[in-house]
Protein backbone atom coordinates (compact mmCIF):
# COMPACT_ATOMS: atom_id res chain seq x y z
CA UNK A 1 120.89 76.41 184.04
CA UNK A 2 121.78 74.75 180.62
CA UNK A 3 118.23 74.82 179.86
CA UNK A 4 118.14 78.83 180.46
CA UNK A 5 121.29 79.04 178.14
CA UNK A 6 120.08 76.74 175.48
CA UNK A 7 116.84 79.12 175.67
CA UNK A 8 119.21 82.40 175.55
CA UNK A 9 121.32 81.17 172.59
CA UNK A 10 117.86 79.97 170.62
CA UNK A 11 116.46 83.27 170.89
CA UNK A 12 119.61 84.83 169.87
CA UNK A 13 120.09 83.44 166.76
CA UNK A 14 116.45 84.17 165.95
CA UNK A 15 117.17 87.64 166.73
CA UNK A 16 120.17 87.64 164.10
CA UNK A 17 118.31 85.94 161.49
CA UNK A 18 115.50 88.88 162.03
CA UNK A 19 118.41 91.58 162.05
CA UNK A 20 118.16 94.16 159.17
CA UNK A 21 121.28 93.93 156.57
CA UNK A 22 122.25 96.37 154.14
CA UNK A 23 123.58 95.54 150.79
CA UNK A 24 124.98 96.92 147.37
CA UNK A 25 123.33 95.42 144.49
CA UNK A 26 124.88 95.57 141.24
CA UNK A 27 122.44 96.10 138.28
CA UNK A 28 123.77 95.16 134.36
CA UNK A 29 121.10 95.65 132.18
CA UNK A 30 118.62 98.36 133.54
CA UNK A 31 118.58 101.30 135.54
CA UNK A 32 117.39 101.65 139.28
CA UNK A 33 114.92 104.04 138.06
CA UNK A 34 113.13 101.32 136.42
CA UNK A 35 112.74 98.85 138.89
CA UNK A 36 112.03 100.94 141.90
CA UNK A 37 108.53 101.63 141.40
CA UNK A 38 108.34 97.35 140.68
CA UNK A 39 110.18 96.28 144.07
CA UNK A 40 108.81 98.75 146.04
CA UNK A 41 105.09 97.43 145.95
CA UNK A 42 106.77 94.34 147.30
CA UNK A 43 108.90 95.42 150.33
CA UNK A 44 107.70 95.11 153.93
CA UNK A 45 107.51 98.43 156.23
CA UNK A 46 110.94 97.19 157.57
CA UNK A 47 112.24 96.89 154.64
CA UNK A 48 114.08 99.62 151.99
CA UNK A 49 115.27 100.40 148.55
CA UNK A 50 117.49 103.59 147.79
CA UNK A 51 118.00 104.02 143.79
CA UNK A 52 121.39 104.33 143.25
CA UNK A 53 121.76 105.12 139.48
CA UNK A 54 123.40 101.94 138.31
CA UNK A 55 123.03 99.83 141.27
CA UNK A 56 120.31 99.71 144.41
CA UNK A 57 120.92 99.44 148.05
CA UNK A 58 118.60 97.65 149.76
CA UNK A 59 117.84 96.92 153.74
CA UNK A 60 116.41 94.01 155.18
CA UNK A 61 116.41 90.77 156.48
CA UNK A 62 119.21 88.51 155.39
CA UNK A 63 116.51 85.63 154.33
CA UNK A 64 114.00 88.45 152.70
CA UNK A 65 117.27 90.05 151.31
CA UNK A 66 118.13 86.91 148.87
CA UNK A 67 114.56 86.46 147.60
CA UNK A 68 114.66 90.31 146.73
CA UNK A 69 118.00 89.98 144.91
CA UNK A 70 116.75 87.05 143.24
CA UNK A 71 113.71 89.07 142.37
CA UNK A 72 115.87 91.68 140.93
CA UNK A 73 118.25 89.12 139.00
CA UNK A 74 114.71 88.54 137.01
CA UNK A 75 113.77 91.90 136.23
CA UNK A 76 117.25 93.02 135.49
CA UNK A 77 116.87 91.36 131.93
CA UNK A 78 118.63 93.09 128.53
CA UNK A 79 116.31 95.58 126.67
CA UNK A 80 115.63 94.00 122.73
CA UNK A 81 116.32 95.95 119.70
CA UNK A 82 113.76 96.47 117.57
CA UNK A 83 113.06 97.52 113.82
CA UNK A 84 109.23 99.26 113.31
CA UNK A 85 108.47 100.11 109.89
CA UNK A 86 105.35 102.14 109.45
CA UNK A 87 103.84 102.33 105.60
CA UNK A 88 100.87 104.93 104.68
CA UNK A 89 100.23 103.31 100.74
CA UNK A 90 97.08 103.65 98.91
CA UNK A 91 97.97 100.71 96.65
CA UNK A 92 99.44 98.49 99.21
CA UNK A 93 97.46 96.37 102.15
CA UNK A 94 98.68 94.11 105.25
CA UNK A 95 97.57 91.39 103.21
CA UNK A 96 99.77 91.88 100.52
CA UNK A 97 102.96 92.78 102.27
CA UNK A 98 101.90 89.44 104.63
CA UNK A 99 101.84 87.02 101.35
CA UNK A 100 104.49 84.60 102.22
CA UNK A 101 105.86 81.56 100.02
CA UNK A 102 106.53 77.85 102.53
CA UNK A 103 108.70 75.58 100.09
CA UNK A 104 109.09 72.12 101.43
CA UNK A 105 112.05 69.91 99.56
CA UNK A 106 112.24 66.16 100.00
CA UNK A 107 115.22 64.58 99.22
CA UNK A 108 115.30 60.61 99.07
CA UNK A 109 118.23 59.28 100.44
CA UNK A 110 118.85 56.33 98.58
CA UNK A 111 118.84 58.88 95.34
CA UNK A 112 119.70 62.11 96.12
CA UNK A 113 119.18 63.14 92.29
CA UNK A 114 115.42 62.61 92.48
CA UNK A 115 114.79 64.82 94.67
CA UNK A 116 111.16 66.86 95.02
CA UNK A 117 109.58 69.95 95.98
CA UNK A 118 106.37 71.66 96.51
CA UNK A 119 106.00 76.05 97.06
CA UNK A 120 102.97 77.51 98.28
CA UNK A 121 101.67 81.29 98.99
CA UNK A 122 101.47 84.11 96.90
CA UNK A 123 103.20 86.76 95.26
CA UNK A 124 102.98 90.81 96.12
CA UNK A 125 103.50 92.97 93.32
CA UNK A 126 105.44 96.01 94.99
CA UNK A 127 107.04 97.64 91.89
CA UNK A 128 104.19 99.76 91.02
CA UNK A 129 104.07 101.89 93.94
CA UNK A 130 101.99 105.30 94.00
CA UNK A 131 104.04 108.31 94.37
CA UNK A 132 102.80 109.54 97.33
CA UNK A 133 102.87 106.32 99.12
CA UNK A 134 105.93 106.51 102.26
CA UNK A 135 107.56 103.95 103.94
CA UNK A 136 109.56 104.70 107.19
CA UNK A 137 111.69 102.49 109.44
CA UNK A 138 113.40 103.35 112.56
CA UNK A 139 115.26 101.04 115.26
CA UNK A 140 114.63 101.59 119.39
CA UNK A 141 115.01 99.66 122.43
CA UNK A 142 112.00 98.28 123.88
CA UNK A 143 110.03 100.43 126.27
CA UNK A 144 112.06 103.57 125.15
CA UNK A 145 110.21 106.03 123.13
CA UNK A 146 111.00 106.47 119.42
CA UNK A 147 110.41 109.06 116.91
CA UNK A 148 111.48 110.21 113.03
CA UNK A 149 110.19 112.51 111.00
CA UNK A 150 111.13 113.64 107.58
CA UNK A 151 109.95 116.28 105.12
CA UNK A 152 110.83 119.99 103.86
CA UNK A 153 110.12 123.58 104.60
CA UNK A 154 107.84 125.67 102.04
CA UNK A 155 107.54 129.14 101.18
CA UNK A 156 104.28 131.00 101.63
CA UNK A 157 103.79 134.04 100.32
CA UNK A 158 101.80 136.61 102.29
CA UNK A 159 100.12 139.77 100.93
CA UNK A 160 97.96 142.74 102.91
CA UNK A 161 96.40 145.57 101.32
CA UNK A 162 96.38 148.38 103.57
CA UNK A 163 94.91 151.98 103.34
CA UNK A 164 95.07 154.31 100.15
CA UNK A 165 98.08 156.59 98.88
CA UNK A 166 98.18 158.15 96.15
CA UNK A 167 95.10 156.53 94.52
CA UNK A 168 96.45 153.01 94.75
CA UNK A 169 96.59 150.73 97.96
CA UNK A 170 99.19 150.15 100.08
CA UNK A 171 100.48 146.70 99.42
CA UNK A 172 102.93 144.82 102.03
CA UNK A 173 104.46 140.93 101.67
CA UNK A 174 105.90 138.51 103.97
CA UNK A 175 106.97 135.37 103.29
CA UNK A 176 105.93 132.46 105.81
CA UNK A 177 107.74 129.08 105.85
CA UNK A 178 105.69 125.99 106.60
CA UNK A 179 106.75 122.66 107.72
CA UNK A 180 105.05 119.62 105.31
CA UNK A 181 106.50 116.68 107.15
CA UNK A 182 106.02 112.59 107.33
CA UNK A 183 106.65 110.36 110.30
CA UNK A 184 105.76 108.82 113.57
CA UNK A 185 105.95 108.31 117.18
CA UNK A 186 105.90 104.94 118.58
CA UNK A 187 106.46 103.12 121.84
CA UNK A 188 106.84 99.25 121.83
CA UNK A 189 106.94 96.42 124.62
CA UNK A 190 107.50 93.01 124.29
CA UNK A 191 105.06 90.19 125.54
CA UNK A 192 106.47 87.06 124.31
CA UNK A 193 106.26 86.65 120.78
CA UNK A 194 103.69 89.64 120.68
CA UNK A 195 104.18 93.43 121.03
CA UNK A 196 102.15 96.45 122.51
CA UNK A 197 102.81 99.37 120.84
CA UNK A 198 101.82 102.97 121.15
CA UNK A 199 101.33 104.65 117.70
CA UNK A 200 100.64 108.09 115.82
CA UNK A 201 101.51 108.45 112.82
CA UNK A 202 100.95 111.42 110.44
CA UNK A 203 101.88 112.92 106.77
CA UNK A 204 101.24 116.60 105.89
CA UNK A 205 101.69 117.45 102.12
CA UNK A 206 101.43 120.63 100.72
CA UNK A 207 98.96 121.29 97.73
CA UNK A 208 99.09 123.40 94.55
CA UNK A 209 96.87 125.97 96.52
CA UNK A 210 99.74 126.49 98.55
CA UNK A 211 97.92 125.04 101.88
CA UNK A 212 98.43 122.00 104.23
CA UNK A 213 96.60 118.87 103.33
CA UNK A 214 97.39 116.72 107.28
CA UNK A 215 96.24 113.28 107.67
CA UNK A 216 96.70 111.48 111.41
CA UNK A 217 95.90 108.43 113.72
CA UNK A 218 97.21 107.18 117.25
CA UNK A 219 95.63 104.14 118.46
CA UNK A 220 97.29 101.51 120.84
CA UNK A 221 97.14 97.69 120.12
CA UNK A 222 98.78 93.98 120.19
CA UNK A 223 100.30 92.88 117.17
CA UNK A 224 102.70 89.65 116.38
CA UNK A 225 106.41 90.30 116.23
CA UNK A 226 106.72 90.34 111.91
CA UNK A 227 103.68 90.84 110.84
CA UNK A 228 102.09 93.49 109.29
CA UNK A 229 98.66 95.27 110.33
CA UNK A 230 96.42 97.80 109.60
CA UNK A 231 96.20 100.39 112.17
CA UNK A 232 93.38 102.02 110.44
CA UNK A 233 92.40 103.94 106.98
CA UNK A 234 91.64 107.56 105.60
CA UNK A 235 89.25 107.40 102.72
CA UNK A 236 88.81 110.81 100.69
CA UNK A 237 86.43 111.82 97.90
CA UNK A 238 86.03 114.10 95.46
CA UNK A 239 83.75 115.42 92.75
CA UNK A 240 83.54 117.70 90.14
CA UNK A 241 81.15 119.42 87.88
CA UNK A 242 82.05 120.90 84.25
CA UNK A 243 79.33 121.84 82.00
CA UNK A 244 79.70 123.28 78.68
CA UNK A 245 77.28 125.09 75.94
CA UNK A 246 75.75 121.23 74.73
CA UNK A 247 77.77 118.67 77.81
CA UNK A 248 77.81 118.54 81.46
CA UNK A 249 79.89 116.24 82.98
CA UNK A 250 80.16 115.10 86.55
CA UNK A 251 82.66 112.94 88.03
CA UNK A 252 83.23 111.29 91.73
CA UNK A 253 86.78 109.87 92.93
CA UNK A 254 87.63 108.04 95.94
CA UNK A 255 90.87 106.81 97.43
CA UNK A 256 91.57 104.92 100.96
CA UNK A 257 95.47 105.77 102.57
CA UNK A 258 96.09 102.16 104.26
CA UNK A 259 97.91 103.12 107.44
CA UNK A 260 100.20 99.99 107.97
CA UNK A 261 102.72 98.46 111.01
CA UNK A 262 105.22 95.99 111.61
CA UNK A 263 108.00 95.26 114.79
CA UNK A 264 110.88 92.66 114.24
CA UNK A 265 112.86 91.93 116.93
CA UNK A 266 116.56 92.84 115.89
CA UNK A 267 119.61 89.93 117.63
């Protein structure tokens, strides 16, 4: 008989150790939303996760139920600030802006008067910048999409000639306002000290013809956290012809837009 009750109680504890539990789980830093589609991969059939905006309420066994809330204390990390500045220069190159200066001081001890020091690197001119060179910064939380723009609206003129009245033609105008804008859209994610970030940049500037000259890229890479890199390049050329009575002159002129990108992480 004591055997058959030891037996009973055994299997009844088992039973309550296997018994589903709900709980209310707290979340600080990000929202269910986010970590749903990570947990869920992870959860037996038994088991379930019900996104409850700022928390999650989640079913299962009481030992599954602590490695799952200790799998969700890991993932419920702070989102980093971060500062991406993107520069489109045609004077200006990621290894300039990357020329750094390392100073190392030694001072002795025994005579702190005699003291020493050494400075390597090299120094970036950035004072003669070309005019149509544009430099952009804007700060985001990781993972979150970011985007800025600047620029101005122009006036465009419009004329049709229609039909004949009166021996002249019928002349009508409109005026057309087009956007000539700068900027970029850019996604970042951390990986240690590295960052992946989702790019596409453009400038638009109007000429003195009174059209749209647009220039554009979007790429994706991995870049180190402070340092600058060339997404990519846009080389133009041009050439010309004059000729005169006794000259002819013909010309060629080429220029490269440098298309440049750096994340810092912000404390």
């Amino acid at each position: 008989m004591l055997k058959i009750l030891l037996l009973f109680l055994s299997l009844f504890s088992i039973s309550s150790a296997n018994e589903a539990v709900m709980e209310v789980i707290p979340l600080h830093h990000r929202p269910a939303s986010e970590l749903i589609p990570l947990i869920s991969p992870l959860l037996e059939r038994s088991e379930h996760i019900i996104d409850n905006s700022s928390t999650l309420i989640v079913k299962a066994s009481p030992a599954r139920l602590e490695e799952i809330k200790l799998l969700i204390s890991k993932l419920d990390t702070g989102l980093n600030n971060l500062s991406i500045t993107v520069i489109q220069s045609k004077t200006q190159t990621a290894e300039d802006l990357n020329a750094s200066v390392n100073f190392r001081l030694h001072i002795p001890l025994d005579n702190p008067s005699e003291l020493s020091g050494r400075i390597r690197g090299r120094y970036a001119n950035t004072e003669e910048l070309n005019s149509n060179d544009s430099t952009q910064v804007i700060r985001t939380l990781e993972g979150q999409p970011a985007y800025i723009k600047t620029g101005g609206i122009h006036p465009v003129n419009n004329y049709t000639v229609s039909g004949w009245g009166y021996r002249y033609p019928a002349v009508s105008s409109n005026t057309q306002f087009i956007e000539a804008t700068t900027g970029f859209a850019v996604t970042a994610r951390l990986t240690g000290h590295q960052v992946t970030i989702g790019v596409s940049p453009w400038s638009d500037k109007m000429n003195n013809r009174g059209t749209i000259e647009t220039q554009s890229a979007s790429t994706i890479l991995r870049v180190n956290l402070g340092e600058w890199v060339e997404i990519g390049n846009i080389s133009e050329s041009s050439q010309s012809t004059k000729s005169g009575y006794i000259s002819h002159r013909y010309s060629t002129e080429n220029s490269k837009t440098h298309i440049l990108i750096k994340v810092e992480k912000l404390n």
